[in-house]
PDB file of N, CA and C in Angstrom:
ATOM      1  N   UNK A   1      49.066 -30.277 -14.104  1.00  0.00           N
ATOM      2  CA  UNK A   1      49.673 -29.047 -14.548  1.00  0.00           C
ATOM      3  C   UNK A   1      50.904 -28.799 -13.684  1.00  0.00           C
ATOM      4  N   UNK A   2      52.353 -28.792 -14.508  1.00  0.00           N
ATOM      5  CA  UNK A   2      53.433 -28.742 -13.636  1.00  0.00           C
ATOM      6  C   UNK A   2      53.979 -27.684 -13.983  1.00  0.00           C
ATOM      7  N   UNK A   3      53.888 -26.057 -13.277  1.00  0.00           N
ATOM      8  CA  UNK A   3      53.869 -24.626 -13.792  1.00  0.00           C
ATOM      9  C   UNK A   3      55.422 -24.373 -12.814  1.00  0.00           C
ATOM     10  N   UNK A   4      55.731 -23.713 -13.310  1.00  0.00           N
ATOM     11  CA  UNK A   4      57.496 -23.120 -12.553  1.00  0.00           C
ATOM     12  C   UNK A   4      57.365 -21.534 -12.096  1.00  0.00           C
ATOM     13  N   UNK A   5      57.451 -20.977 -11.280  1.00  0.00           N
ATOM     14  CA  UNK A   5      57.749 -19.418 -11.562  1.00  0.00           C
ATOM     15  C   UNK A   5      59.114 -19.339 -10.320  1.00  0.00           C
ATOM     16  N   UNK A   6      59.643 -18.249 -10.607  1.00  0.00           N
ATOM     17  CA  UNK A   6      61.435 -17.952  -9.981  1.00  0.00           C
ATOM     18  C   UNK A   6      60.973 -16.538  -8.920  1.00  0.00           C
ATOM     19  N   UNK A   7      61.274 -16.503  -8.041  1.00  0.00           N
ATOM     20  CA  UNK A   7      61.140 -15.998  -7.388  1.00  0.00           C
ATOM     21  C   UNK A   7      62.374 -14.763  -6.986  1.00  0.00           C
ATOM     22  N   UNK A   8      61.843 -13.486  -7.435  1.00  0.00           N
ATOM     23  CA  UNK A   8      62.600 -12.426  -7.366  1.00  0.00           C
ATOM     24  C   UNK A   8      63.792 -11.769  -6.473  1.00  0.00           C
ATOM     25  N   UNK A   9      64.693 -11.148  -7.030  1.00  0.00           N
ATOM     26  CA  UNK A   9      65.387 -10.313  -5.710  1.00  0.00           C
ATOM     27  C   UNK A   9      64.502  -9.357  -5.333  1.00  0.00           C
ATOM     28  N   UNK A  10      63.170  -8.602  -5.195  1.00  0.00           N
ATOM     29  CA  UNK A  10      62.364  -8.432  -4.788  1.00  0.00           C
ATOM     30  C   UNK A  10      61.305  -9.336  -3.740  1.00  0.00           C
ATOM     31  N   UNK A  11      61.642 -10.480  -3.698  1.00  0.00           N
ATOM     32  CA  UNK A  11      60.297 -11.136  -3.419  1.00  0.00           C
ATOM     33  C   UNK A  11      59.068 -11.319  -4.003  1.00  0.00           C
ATOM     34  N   UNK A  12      59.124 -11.540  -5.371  1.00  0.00           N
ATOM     35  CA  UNK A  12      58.302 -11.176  -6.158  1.00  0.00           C
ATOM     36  C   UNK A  12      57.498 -12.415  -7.086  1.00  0.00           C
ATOM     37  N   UNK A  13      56.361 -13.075  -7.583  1.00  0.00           N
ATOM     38  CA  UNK A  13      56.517 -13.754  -8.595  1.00  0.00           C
ATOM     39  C   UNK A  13      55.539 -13.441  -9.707  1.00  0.00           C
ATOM     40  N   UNK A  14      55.805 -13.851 -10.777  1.00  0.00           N
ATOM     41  CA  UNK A  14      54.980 -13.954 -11.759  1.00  0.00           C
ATOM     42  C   UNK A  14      54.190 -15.384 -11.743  1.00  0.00           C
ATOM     43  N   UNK A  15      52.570 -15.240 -11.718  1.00  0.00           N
ATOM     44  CA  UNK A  15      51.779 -16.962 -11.788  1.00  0.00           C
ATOM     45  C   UNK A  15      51.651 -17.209 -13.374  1.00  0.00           C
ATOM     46  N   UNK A  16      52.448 -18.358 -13.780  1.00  0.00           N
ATOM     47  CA  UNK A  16      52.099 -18.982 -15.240  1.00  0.00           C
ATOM     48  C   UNK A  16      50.455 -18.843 -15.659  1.00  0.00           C
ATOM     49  N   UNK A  17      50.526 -18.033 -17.089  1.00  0.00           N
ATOM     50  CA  UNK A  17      49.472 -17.899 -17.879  1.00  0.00           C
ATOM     51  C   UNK A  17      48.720 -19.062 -17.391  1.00  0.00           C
ATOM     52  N   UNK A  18      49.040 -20.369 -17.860  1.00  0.00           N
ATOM     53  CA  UNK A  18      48.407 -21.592 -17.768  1.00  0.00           C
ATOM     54  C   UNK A  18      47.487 -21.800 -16.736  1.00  0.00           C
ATOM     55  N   UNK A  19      48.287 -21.285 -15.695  1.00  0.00           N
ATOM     56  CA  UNK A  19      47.573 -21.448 -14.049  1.00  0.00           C
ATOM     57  C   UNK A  19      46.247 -20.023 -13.989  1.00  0.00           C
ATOM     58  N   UNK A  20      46.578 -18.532 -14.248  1.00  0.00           N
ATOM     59  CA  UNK A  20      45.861 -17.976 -14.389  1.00  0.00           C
ATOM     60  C   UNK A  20      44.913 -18.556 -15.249  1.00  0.00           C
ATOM     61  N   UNK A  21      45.061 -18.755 -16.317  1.00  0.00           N
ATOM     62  CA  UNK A  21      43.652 -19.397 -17.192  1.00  0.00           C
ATOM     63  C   UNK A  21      42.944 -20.637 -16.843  1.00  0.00           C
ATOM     64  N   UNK A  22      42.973 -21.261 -16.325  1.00  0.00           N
ATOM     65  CA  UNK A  22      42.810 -22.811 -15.381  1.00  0.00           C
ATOM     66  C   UNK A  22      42.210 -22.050 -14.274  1.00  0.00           C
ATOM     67  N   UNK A  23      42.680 -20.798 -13.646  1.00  0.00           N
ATOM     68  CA  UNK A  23      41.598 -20.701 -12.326  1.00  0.00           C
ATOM     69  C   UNK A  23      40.793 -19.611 -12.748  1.00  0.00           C
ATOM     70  N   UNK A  24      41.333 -18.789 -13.897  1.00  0.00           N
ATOM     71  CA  UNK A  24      40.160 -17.990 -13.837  1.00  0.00           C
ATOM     72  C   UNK A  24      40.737 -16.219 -13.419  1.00  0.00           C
ATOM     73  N   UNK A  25      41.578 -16.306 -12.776  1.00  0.00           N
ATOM     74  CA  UNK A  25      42.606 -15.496 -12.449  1.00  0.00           C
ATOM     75  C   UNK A  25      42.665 -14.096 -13.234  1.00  0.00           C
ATOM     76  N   UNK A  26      42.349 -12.738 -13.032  1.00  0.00           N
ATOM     77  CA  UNK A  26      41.995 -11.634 -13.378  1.00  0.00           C
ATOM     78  C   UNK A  26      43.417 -10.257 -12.900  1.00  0.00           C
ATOM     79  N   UNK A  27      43.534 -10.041 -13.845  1.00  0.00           N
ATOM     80  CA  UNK A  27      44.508  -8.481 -12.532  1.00  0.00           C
ATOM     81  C   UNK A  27      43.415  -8.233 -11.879  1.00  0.00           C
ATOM     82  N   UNK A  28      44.517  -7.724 -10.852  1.00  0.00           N
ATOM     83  CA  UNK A  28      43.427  -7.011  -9.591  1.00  0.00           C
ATOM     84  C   UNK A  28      43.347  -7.645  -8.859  1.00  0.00           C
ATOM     85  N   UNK A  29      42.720  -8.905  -8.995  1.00  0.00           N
ATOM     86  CA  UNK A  29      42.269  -9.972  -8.088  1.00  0.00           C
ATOM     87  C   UNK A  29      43.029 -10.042  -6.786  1.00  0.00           C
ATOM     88  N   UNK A  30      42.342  -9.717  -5.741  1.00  0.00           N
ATOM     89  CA  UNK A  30      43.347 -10.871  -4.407  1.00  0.00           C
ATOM     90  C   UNK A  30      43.209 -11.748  -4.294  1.00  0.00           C
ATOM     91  N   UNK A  31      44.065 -12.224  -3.631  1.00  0.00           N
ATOM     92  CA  UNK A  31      44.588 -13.748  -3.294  1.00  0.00           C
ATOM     93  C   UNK A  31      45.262 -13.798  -2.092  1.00  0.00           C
ATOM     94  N   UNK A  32      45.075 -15.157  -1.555  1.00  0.00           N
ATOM     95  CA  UNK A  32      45.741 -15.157  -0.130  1.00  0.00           C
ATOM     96  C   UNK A  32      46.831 -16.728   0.396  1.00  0.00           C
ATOM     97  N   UNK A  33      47.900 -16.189   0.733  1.00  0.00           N
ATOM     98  CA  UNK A  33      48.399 -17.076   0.814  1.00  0.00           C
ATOM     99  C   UNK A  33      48.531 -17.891   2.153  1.00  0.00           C
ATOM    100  N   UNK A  34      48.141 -19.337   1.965  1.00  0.00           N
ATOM    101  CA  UNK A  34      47.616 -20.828   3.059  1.00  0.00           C
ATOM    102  C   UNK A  34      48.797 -21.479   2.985  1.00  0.00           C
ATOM    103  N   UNK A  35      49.673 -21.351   4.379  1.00  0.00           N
ATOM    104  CA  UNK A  35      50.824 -22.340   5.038  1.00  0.00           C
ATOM    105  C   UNK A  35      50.109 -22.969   5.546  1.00  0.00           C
ATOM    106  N   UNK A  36      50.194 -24.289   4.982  1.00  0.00           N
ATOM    107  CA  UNK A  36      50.263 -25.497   6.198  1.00  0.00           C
ATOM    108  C   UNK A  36      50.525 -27.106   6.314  1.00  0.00           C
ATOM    109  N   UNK A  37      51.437 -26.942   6.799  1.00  0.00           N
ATOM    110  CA  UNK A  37      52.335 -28.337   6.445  1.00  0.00           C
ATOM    111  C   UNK A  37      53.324 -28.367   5.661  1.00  0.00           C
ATOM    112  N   UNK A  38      53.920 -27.280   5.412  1.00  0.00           N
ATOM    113  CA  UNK A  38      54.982 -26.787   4.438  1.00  0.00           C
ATOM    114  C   UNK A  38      54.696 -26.947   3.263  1.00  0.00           C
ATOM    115  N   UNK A  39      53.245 -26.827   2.574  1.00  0.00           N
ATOM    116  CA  UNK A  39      52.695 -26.578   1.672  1.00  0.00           C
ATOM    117  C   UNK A  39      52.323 -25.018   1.223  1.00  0.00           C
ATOM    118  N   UNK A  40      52.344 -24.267   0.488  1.00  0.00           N
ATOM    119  CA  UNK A  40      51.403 -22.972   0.453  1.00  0.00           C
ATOM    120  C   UNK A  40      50.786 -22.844  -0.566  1.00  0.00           C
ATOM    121  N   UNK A  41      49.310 -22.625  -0.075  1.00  0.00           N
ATOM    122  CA  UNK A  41      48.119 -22.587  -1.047  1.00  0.00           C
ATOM    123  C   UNK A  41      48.248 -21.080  -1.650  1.00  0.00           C
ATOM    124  N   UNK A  42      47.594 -20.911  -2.578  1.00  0.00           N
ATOM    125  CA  UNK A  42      47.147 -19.552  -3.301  1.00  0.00           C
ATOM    126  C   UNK A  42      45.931 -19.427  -3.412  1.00  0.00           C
ATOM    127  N   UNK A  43      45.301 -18.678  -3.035  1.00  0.00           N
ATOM    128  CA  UNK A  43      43.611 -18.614  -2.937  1.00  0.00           C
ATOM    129  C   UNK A  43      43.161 -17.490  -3.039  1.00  0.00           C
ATOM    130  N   UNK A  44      42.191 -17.327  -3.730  1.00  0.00           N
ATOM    131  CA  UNK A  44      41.263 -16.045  -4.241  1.00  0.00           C
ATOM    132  C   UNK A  44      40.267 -15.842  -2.872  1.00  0.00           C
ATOM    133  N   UNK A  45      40.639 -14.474  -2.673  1.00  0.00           N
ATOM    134  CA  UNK A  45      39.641 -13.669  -1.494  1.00  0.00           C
ATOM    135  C   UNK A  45      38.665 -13.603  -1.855  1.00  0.00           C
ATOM    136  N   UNK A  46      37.538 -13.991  -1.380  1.00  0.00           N
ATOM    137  CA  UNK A  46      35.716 -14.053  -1.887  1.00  0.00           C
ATOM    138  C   UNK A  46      35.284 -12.387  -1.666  1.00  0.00           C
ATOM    139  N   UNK A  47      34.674 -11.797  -2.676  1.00  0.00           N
ATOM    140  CA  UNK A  47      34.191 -10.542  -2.185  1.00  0.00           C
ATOM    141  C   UNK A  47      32.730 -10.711  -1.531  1.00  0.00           C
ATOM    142  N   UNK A  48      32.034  -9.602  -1.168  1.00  0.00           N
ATOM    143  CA  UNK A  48      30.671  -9.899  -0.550  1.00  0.00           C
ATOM    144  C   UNK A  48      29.811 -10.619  -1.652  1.00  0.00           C
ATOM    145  N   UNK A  49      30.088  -9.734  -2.994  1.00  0.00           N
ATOM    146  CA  UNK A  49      28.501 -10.304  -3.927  1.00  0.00           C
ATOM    147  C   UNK A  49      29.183 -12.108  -4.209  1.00  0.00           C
ATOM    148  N   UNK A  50      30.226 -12.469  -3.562  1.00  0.00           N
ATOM    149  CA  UNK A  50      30.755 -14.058  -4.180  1.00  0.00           C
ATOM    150  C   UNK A  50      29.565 -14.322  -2.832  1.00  0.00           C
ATOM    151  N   UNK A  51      29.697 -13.712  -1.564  1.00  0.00           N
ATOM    152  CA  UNK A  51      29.982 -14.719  -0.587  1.00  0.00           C
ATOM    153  C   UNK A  51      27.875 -14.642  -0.594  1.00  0.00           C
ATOM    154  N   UNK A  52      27.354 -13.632  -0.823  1.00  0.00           N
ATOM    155  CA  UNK A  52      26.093 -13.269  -0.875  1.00  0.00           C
ATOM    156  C   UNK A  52      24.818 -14.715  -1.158  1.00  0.00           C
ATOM    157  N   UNK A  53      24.210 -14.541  -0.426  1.00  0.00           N
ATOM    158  CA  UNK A  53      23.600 -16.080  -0.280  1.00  0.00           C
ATOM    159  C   UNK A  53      23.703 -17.309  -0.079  1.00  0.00           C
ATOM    160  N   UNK A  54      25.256 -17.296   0.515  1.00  0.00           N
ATOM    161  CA  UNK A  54      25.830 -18.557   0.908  1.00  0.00           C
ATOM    162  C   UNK A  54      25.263 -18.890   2.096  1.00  0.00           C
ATOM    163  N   UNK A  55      24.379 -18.411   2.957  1.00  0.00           N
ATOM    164  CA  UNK A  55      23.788 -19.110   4.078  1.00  0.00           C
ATOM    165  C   UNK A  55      22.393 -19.689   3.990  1.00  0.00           C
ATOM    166  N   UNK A  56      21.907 -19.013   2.617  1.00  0.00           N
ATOM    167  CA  UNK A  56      20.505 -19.156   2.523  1.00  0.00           C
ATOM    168  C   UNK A  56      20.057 -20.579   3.043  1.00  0.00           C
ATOM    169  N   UNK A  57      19.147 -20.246   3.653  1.00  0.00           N
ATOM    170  CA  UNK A  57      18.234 -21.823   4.592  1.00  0.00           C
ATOM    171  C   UNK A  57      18.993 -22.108   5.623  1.00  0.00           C
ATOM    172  N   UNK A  58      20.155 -21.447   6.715  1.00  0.00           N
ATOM    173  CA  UNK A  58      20.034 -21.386   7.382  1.00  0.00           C
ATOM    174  C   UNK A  58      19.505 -22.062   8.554  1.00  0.00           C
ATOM    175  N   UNK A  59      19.480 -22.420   9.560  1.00  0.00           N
ATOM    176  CA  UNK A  59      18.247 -22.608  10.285  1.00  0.00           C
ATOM    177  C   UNK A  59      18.791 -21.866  11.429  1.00  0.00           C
ATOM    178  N   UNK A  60      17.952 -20.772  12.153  1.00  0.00           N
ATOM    179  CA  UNK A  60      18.814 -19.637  13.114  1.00  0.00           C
ATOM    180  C   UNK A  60      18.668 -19.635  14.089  1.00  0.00           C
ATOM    181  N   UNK A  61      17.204 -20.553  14.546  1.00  0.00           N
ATOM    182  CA  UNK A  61      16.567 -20.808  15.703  1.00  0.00           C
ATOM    183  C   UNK A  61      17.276 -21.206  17.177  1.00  0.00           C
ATOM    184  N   UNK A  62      18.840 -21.706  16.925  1.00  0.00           N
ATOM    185  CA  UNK A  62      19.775 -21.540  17.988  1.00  0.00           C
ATOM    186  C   UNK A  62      20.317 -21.027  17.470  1.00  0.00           C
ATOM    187  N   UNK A  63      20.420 -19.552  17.322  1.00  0.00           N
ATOM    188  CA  UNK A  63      21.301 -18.864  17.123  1.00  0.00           C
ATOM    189  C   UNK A  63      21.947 -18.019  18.709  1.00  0.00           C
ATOM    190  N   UNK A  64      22.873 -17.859  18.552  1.00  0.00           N
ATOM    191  CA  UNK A  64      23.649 -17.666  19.850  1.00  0.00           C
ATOM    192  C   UNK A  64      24.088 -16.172  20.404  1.00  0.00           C
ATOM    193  N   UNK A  65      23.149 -15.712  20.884  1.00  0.00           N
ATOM    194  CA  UNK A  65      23.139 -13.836  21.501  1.00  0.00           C
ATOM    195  C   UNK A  65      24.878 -14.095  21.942  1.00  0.00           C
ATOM    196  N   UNK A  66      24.511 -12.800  21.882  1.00  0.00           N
ATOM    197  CA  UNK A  66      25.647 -11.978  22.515  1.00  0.00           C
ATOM    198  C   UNK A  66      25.440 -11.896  24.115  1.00  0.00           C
ATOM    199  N   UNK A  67      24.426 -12.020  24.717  1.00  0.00           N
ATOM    200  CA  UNK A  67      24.034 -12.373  25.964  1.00  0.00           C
ATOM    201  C   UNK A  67      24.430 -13.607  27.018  1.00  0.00           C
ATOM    202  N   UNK A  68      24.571 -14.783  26.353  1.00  0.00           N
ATOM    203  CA  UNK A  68      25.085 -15.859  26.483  1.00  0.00           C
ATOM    204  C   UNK A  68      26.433 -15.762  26.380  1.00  0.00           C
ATOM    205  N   UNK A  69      27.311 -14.758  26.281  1.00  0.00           N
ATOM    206  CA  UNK A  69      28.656 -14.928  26.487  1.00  0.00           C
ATOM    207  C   UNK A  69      29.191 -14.490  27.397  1.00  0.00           C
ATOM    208  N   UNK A  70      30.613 -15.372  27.961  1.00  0.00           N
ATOM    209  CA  UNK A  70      30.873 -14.642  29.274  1.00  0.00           C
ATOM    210  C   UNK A  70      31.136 -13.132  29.353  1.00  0.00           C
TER     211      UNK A  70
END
């Protein structure tokens, strides 16, 4: 997918339909933008109910107090 958008006298852009529909892409939505390597990513901010059970199984048994720090 080779998408174009022009970048405003505002600083501004519009993301091609194409690309919104391919990720899924909603108004509203945040997104965050990833420099690195003179690349920049566009990435959707996870809310809690995304991020919600992403640890499940765990294992916590070294888990690391707040005691143990200098």
């Amino acid at each position: 997918m080779a998408s174009t958008a022009t970048l405003s006298s505002k600083f501004q852009i519009s993301i091609p339909k194409e690309v919104r529909e391919a990720q899924n892409w909603e108004a509203g939505q945040k997104l965050a933008f990833v420099s690195k390597g003179g690349v920049v990513m566009l990435v959707p901010v996870p809310t809690l109910d995304d991020l919600r059970g992403m640890a499940k199984g765990a294992d916590t048994s070294r888990y690391r107090d707040r005691s143990d720090r200098f």
